[in-house]
C-alpha atoms as a PDB file:
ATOM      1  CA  UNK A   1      21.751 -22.002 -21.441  1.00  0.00           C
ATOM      2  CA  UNK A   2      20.459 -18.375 -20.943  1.00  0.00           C
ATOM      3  CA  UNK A   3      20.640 -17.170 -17.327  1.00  0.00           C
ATOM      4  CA  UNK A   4      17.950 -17.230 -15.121  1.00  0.00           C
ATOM      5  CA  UNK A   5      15.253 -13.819 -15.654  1.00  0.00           C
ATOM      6  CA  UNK A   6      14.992 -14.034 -11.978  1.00  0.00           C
ATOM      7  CA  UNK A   7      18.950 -13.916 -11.126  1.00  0.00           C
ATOM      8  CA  UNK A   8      18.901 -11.471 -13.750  1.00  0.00           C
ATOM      9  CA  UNK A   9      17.149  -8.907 -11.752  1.00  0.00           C
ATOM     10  CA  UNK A  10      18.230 -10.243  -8.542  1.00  0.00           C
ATOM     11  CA  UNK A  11      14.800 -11.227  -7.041  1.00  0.00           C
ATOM     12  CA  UNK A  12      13.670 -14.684  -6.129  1.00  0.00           C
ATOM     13  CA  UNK A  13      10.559 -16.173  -7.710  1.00  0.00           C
ATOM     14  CA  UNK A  14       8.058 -14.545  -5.733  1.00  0.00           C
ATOM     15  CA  UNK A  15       9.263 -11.308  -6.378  1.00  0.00           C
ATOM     16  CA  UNK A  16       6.167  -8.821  -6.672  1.00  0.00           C
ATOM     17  CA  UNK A  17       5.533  -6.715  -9.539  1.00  0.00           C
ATOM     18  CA  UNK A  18       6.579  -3.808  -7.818  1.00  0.00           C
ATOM     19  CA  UNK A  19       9.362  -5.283  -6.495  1.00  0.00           C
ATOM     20  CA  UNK A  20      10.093  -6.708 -10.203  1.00  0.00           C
ATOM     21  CA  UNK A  21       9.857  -3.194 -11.740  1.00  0.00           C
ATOM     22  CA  UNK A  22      12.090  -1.561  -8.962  1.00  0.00           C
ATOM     23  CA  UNK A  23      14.798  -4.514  -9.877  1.00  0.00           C
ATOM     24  CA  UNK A  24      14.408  -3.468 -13.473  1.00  0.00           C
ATOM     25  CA  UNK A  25      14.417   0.778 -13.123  1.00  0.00           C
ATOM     26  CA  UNK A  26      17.334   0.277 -10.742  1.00  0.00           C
ATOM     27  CA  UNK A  27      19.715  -1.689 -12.879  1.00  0.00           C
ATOM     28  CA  UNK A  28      18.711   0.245 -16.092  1.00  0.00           C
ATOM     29  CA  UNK A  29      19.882   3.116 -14.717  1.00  0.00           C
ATOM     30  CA  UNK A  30      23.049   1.416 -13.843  1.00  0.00           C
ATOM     31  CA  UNK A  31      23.388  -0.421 -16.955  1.00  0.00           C
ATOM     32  CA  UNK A  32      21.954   1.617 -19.927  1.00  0.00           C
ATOM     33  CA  UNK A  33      25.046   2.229 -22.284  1.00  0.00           C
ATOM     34  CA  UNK A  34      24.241   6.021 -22.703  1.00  0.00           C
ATOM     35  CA  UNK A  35      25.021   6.295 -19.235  1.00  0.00           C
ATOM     36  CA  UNK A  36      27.728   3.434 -18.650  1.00  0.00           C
ATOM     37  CA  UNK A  37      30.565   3.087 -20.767  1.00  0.00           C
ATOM     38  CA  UNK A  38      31.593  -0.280 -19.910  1.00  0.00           C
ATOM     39  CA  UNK A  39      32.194  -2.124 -23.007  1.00  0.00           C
ATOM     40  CA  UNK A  40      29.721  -4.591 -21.687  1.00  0.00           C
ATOM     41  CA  UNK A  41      26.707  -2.498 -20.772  1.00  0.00           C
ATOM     42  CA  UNK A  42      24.888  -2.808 -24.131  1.00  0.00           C
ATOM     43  CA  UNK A  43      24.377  -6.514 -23.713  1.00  0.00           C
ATOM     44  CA  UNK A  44      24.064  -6.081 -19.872  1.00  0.00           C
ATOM     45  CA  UNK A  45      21.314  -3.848 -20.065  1.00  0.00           C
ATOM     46  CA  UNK A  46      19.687  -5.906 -23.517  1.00  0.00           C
ATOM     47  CA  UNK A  47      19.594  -9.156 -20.758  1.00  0.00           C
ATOM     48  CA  UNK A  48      17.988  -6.477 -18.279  1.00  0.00           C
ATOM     49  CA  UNK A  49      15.464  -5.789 -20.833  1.00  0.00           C
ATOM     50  CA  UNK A  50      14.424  -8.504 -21.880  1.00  0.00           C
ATOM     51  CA  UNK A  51      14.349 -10.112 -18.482  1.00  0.00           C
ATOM     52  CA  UNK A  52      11.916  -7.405 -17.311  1.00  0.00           C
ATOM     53  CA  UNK A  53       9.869  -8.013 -20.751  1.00  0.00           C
ATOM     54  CA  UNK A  54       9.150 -11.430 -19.423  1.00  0.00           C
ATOM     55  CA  UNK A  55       8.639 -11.112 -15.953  1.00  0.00           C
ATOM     56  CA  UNK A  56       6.690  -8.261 -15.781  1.00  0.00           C
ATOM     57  CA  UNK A  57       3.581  -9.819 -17.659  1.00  0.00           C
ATOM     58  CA  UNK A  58       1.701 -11.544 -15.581  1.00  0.00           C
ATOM     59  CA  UNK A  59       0.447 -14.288 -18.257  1.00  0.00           C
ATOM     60  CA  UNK A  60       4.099 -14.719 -20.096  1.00  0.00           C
ATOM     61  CA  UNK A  61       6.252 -15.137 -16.516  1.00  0.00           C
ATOM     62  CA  UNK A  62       3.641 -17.903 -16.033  1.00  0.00           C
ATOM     63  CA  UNK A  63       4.657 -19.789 -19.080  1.00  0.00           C
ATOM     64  CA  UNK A  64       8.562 -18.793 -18.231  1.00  0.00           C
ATOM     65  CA  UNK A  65       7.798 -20.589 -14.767  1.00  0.00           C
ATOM     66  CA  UNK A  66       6.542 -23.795 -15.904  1.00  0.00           C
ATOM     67  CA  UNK A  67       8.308 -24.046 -19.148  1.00  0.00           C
ATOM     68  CA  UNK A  68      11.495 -22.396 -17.902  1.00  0.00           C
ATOM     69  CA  UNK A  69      13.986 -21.329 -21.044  1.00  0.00           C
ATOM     70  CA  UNK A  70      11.766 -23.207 -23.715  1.00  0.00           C
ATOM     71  CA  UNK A  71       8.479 -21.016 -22.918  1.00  0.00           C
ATOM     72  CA  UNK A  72       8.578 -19.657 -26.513  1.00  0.00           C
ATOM     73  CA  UNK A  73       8.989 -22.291 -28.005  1.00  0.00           C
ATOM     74  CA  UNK A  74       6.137 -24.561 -26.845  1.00  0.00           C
ATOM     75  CA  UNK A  75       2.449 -23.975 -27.908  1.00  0.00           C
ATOM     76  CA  UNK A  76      -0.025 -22.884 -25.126  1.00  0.00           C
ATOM     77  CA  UNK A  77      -2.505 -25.294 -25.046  1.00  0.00           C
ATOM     78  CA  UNK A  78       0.624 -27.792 -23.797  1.00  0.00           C
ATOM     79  CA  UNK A  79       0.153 -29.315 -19.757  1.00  0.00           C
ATOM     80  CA  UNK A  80       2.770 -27.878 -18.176  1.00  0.00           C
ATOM     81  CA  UNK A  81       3.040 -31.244 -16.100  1.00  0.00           C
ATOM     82  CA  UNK A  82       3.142 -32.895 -19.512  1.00  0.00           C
ATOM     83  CA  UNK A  83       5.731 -31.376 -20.757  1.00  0.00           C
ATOM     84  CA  UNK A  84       8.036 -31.798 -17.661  1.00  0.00           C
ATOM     85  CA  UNK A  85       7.515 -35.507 -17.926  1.00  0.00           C
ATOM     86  CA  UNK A  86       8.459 -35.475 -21.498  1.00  0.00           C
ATOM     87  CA  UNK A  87      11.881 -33.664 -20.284  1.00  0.00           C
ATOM     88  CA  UNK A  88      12.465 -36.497 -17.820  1.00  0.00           C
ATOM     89  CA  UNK A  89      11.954 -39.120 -19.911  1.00  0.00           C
ATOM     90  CA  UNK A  90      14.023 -38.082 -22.422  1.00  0.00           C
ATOM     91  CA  UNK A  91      17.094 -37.114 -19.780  1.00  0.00           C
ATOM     92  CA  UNK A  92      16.322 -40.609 -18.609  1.00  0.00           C
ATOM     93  CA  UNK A  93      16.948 -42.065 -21.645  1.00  0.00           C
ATOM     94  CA  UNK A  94      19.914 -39.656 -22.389  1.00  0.00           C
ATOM     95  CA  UNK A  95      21.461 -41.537 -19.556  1.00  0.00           C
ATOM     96  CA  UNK A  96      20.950 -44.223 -20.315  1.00  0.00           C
ATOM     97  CA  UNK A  97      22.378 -44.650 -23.373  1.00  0.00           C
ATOM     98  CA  UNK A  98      25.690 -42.808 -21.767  1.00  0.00           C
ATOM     99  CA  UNK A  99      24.845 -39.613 -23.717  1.00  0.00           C
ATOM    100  CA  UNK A 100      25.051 -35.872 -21.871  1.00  0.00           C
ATOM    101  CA  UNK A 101      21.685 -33.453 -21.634  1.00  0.00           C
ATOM    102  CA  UNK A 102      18.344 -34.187 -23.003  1.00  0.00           C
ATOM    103  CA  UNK A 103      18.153 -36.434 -25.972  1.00  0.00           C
ATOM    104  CA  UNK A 104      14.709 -36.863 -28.449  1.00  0.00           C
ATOM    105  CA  UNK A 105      11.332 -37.072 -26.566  1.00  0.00           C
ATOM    106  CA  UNK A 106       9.233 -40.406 -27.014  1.00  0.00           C
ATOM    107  CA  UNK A 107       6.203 -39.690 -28.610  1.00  0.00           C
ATOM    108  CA  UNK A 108       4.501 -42.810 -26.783  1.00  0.00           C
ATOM    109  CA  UNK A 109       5.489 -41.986 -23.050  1.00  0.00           C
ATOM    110  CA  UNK A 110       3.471 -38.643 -23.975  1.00  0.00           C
ATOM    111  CA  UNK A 111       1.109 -39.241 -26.418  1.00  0.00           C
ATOM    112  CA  UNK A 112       1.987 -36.308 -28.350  1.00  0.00           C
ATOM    113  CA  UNK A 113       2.958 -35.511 -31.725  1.00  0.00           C
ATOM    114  CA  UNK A 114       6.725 -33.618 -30.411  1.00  0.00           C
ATOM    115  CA  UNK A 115       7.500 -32.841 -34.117  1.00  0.00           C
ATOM    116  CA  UNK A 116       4.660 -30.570 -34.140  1.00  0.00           C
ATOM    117  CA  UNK A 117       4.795 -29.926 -30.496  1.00  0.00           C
ATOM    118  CA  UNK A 118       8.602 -27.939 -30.864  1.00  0.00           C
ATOM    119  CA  UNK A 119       7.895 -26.661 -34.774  1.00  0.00           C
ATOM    120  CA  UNK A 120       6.872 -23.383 -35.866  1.00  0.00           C
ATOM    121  CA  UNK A 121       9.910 -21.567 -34.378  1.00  0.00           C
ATOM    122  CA  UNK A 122       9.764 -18.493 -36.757  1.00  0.00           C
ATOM    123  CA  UNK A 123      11.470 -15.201 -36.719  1.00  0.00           C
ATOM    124  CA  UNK A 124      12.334 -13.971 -33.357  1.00  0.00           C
ATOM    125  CA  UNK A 125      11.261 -17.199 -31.546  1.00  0.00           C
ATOM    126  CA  UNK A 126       8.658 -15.989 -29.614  1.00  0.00           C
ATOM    127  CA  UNK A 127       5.727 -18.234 -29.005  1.00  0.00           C
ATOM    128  CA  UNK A 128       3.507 -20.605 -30.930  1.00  0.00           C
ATOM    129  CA  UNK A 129      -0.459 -20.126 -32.603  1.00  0.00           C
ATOM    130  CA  UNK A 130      -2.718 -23.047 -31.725  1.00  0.00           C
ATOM    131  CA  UNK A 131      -3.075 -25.894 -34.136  1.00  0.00           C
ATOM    132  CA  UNK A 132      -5.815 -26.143 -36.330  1.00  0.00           C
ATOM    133  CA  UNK A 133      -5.689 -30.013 -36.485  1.00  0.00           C
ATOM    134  CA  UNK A 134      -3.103 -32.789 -35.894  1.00  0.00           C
ATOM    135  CA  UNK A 135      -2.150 -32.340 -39.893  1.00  0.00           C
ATOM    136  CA  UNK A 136      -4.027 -29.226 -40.812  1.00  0.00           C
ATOM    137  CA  UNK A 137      -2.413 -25.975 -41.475  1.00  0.00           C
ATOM    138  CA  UNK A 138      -1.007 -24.195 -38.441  1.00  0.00           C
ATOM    139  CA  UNK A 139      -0.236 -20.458 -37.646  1.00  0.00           C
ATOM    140  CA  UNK A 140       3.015 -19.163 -37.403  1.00  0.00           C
ATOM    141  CA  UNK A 141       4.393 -18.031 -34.377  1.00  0.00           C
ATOM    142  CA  UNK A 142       3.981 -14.519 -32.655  1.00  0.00           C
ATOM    143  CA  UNK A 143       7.015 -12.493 -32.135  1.00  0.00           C
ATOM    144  CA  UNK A 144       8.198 -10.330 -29.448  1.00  0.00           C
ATOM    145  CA  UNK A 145      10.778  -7.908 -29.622  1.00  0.00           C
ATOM    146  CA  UNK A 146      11.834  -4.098 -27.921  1.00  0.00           C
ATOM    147  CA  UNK A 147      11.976  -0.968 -29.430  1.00  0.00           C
ATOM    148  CA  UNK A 148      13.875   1.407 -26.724  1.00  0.00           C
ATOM    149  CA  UNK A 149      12.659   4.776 -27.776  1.00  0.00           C
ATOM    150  CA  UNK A 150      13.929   8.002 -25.714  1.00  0.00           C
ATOM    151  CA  UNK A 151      10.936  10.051 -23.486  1.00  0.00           C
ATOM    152  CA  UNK A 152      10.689  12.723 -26.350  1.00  0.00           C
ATOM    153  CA  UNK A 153      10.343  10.151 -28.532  1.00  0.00           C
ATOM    154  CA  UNK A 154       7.140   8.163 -27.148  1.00  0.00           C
ATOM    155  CA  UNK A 155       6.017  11.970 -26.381  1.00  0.00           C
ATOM    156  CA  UNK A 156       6.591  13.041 -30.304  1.00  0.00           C
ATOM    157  CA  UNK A 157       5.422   9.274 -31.846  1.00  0.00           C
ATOM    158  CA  UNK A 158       6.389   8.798 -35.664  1.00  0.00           C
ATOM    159  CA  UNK A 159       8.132   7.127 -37.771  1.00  0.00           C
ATOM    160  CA  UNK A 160      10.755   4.747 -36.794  1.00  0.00           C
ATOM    161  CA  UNK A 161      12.817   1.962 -37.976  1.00  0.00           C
ATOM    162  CA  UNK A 162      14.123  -1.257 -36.277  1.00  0.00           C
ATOM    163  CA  UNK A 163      16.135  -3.822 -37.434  1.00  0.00           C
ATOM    164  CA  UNK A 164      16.134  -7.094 -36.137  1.00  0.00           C
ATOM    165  CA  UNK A 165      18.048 -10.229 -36.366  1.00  0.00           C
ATOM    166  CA  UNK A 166      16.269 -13.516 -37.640  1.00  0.00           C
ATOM    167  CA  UNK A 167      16.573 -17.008 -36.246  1.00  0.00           C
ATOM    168  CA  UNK A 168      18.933 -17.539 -39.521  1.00  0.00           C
ATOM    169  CA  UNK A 169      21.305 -15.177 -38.704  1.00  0.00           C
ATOM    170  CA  UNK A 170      20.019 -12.814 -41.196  1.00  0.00           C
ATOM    171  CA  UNK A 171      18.149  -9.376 -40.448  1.00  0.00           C
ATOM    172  CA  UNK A 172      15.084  -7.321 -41.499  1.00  0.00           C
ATOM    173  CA  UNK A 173      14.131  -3.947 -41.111  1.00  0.00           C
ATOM    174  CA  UNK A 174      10.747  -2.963 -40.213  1.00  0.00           C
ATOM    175  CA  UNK A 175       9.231   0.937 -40.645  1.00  0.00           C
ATOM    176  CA  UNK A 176       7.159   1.588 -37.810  1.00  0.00           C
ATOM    177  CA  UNK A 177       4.841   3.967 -37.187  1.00  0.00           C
ATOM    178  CA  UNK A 178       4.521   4.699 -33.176  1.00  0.00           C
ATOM    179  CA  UNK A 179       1.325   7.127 -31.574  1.00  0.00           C
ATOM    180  CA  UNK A 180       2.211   9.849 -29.899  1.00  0.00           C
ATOM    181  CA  UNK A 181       2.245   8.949 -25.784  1.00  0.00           C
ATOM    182  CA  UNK A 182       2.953   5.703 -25.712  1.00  0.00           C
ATOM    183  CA  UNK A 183       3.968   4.336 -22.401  1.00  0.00           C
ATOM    184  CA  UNK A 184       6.153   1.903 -21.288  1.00  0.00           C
ATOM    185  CA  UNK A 185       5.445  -1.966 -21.435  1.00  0.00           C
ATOM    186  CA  UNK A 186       2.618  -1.179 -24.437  1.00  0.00           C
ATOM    187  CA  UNK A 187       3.151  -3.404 -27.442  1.00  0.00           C
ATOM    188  CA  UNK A 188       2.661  -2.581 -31.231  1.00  0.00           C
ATOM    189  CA  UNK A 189       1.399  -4.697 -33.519  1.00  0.00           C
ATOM    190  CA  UNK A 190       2.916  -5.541 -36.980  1.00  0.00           C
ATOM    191  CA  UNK A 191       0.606  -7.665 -38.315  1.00  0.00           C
ATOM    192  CA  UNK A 192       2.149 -10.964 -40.166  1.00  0.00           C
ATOM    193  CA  UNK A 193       5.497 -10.195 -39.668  1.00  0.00           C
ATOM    194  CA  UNK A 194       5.644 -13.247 -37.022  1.00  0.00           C
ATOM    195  CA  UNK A 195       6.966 -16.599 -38.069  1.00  0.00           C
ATOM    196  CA  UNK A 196       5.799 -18.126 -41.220  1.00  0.00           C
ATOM    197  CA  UNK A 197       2.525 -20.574 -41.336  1.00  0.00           C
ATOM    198  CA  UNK A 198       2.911 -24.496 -41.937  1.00  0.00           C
ATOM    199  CA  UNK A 199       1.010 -26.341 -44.649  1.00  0.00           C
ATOM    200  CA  UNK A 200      -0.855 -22.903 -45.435  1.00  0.00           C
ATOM    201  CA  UNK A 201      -1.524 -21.587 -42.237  1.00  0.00           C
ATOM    202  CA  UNK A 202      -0.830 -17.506 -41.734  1.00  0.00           C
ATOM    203  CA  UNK A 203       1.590 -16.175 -40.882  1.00  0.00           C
ATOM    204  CA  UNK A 204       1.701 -14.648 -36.966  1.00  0.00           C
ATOM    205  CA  UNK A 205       1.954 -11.567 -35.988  1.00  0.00           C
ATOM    206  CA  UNK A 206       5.416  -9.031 -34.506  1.00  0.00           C
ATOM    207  CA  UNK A 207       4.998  -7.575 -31.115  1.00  0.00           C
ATOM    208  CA  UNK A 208       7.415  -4.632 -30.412  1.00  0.00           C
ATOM    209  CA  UNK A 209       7.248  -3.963 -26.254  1.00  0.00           C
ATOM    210  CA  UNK A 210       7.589  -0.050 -26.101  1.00  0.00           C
ATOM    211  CA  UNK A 211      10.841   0.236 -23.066  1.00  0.00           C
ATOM    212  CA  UNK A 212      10.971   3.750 -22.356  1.00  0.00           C
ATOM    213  CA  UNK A 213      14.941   4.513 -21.692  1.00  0.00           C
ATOM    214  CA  UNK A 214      15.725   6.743 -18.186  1.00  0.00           C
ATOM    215  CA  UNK A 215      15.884  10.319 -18.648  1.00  0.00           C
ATOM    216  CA  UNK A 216      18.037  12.513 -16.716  1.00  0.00           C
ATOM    217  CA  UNK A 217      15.164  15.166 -16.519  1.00  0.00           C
ATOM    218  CA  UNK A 218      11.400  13.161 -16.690  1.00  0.00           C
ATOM    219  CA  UNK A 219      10.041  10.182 -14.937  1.00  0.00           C
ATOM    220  CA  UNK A 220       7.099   8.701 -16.347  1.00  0.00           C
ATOM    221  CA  UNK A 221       4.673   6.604 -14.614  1.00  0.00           C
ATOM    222  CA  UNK A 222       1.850   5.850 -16.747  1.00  0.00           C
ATOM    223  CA  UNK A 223       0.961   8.732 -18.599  1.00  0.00           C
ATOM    224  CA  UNK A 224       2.254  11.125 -15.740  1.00  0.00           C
ATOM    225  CA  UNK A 225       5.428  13.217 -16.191  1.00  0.00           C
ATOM    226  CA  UNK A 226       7.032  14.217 -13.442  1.00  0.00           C
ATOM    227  CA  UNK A 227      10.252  16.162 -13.337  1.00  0.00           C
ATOM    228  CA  UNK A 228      12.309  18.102 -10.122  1.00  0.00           C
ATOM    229  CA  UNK A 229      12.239  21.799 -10.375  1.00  0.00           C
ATOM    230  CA  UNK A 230      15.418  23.854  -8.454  1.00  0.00           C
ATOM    231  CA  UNK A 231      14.372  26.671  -6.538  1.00  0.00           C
ATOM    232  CA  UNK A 232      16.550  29.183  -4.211  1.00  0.00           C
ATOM    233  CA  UNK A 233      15.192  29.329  -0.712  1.00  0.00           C
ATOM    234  CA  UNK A 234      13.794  33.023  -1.368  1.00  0.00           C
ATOM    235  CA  UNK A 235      11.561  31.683  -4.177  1.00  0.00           C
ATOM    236  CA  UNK A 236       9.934  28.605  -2.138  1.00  0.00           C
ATOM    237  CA  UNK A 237       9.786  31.132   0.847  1.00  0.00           C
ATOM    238  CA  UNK A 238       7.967  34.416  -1.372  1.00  0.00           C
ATOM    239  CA  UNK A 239       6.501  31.995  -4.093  1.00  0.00           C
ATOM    240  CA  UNK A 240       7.325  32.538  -7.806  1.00  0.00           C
ATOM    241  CA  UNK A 241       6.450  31.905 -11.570  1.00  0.00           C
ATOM    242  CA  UNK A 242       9.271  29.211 -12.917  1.00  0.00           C
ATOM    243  CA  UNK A 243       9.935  27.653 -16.313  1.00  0.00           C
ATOM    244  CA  UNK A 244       8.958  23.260 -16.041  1.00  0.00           C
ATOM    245  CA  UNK A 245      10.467  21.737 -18.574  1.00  0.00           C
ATOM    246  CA  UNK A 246       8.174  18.968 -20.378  1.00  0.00           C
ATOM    247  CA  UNK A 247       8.891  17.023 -23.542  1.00  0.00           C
ATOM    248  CA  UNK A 248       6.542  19.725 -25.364  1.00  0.00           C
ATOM    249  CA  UNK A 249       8.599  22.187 -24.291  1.00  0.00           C
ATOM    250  CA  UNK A 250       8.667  24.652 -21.099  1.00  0.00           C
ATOM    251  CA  UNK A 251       5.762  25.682 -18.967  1.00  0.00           C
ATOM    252  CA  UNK A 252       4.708  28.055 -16.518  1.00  0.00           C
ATOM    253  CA  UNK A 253       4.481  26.731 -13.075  1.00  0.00           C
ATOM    254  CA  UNK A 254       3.393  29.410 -10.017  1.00  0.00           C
ATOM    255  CA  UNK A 255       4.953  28.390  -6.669  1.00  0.00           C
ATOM    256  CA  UNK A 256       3.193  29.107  -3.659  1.00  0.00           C
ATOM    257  CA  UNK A 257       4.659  30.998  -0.878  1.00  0.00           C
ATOM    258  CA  UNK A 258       6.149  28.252   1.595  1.00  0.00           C
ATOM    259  CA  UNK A 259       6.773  25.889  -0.254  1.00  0.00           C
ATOM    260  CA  UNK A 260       9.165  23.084   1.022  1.00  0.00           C
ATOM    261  CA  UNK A 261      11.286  20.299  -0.827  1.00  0.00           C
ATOM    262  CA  UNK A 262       9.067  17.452  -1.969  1.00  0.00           C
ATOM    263  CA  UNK A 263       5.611  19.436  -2.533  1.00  0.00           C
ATOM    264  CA  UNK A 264       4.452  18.629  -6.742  1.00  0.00           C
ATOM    265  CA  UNK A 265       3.137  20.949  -8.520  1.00  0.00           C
ATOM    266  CA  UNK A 266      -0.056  19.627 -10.700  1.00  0.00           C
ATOM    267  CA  UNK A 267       0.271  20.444 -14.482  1.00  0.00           C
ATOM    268  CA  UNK A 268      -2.940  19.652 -16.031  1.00  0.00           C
ATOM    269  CA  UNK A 269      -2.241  17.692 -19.001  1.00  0.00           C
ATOM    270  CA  UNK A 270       0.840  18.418 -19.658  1.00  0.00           C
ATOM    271  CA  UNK A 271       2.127  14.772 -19.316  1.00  0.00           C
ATOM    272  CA  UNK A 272       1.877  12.537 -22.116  1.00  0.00           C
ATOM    273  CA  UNK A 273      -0.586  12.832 -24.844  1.00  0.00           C
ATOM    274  CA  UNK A 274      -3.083   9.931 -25.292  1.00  0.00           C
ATOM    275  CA  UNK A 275      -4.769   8.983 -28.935  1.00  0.00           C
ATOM    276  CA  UNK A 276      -7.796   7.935 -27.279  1.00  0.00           C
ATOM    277  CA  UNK A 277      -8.654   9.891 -24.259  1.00  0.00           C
ATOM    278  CA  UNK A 278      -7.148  12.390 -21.717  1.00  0.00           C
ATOM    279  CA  UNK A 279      -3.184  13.311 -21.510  1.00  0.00           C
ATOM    280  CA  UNK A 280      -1.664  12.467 -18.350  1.00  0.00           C
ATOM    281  CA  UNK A 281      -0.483  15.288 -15.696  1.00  0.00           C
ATOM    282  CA  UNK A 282       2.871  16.889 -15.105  1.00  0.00           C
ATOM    283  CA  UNK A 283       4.189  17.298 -11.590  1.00  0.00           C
ATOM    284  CA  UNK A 284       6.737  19.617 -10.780  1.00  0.00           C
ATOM    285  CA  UNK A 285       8.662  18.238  -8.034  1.00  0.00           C
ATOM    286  CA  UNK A 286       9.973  21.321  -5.861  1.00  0.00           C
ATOM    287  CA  UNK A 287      13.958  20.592  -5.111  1.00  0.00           C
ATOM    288  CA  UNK A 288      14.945  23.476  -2.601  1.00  0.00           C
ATOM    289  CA  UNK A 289      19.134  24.483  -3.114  1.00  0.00           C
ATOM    290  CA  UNK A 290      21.238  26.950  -1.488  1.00  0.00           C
ATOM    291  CA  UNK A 291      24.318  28.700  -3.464  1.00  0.00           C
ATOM    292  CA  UNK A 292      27.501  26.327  -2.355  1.00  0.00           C
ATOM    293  CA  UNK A 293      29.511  29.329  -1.755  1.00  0.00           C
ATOM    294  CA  UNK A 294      27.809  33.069  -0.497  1.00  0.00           C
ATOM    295  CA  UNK A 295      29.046  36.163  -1.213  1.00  0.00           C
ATOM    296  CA  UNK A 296      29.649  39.158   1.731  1.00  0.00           C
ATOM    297  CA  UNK A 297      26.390  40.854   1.500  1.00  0.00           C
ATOM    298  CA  UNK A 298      24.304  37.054   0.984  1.00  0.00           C
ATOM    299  CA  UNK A 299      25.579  35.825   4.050  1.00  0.00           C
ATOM    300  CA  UNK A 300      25.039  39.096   6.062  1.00  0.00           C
ATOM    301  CA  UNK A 301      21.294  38.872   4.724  1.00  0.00           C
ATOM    302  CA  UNK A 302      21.302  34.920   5.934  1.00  0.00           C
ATOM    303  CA  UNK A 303      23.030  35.736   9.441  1.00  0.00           C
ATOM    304  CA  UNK A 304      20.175  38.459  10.150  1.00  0.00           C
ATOM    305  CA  UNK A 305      17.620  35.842   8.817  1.00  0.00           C
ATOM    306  CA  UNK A 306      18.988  33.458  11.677  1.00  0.00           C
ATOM    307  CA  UNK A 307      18.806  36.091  14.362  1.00  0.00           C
ATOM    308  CA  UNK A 308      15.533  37.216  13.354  1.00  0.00           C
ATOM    309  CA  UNK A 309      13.857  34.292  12.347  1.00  0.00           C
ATOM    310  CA  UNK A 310      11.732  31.934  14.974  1.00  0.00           C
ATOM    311  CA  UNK A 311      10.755  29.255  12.455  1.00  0.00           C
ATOM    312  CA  UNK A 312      12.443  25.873  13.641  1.00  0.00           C
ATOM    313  CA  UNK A 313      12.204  23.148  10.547  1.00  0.00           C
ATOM    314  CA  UNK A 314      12.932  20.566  12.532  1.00  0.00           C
ATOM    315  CA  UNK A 315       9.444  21.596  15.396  1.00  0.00           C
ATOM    316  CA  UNK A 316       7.450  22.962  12.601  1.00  0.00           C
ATOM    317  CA  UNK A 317       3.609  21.016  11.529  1.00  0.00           C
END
């Protein structure tokens, strides 16, 4: 049985979103195998994904919380109460019998048709079309799947290819064309690359979940970029022009005098690009250092700061 999304991320079941999403950045950083080099941190931090693919959607961690592991697999317009009775009745029966685990459902303590309630499990195993009659044609299921794709990446878009393993155990390889700033949690569609119809019906559709992966330099929320500038304590006292880094490549930021640690920087539309209407914004998040070791003259010019000085940090508005 696959382990609980919830234990997953370590929150209980009426985690928040925000609280979901902090679970999720947290242990990606932790876990992401360009960062951790434990021979388990690529399927550590696939479980973290996916996880976080499920429980972040409002509509699908509904289905995961009344369906529990088989949520893909059963069609939505199924009773959730319905369904658990079906489960009990067979376990029942199971028992029974002297048998271990769930055994077949009885179509008459439901008054369903199961065979067509569990079919339709296509590629990837993600979720059922509705029916278009007890023995018409149905729709294949809709797929879901990730496609991790680096900052510069979703900045850039293009061309990109996944491969993916099928319910068979073999794989295909899908060419996929991504639009320049898209953010994390958007899906692409792939039209008829789902599972495969029954008795004619289409075929449904592939859903690849952008993930953006962390980035040593950016944080994106939304479309907004925002990225911690260094500055020596002369330049956030006098106020300078310094070089922002961006995924389109360095900008000119101008520093007002007094500037302390913390205060962002607005970067009109430098963030991510959007196909359909404004880019988001930079911020350039002012990180105040002093050198870790001062030569003669740089600590004579500090020690005559100190005397001279009257500005107290910890008194000032």
């Amino acid at each position: 049985m696959a382990r609980n999304f919830y234990e997953v991320l370590g929150v209980g079941r009426g985690a928040s979103k925000d609280e979901i999403q902090a679970a999720y950045r947290k242990l990606a950083r932790q876990w992401h195998p360009d960062i951790n080099k434990d021979p388990q941190a690529e399927d550590r931090f696939k479980e973290i994904s996916e996880a976080y693919d499920v429980l972040s959607d409002p509509e699908t961690r509904r289905r995961y919380d009344a369906f529990g592991e088989d949520f893909r697999r059963v069609p939505e317009d199924v009773d959730p109460e319905m369904y658990a009775r079906a489960g009990a009745g067979s376990a029942r029966r199971a028992g029974a019998a002297g048998g271990g685990g769930f055994g077949s459902f009885d179509e008459a303590d439901v008054g369903v048709d199961i065979e067509d309630l569990l079919s339709g499990m296509g590629f990837g195993g993600a979720g059922f079309g509705r029916r278009a009659g007890p023995r018409g044609p149905m729709r294949g299921a809709d797929s879901e799947a990730v496609l991790e794709l680096s900052i510069e990446e979703a900045y850039r878009g293009g061309t990109h290819r996944i491969t993916l393993a099928a319910a068979d155990g073999r794989s295909r390889t899908f060419t996929v064309e991504v639009p320049p700033g898209v953010t994390d949690g958007q899906r692409i569609r792939l039209a008829g690359q789902g599972g495969s119809g029954r008795a004619g019906g289409d075929a449904g559709d592939l859903y690849l979940v952008v993930r953006l992966r962390p980035h040593p330099l950016f944080r994106v929320e939304g479309r907004d970029l925002y990225v911690d500038v260094p500055l020596a304590p002369w330049e956030a006292a006098l106020g300078a022009d310094v070089p922002v880094p961006t995924p389109g490549g360095d900008v000119k930021a101008k520093v007002p005098p007094g500037s302390s640690s913390g205060r962002r920087l607005r970067l009109r539309g430098k963030g991510m690009p959007s196909g359909k209407g404004r880019p988001g914004d930079a911020y350039a998040v002012i990180e105040i250092m002093v050198p870790p070791t001062l030569t003669d003259p740089e600590r004579r010019l500090f020690e005559e700061l100190a005397r001279t000085s009257a500005f107290d940090p910890r008194r000032a508005s």
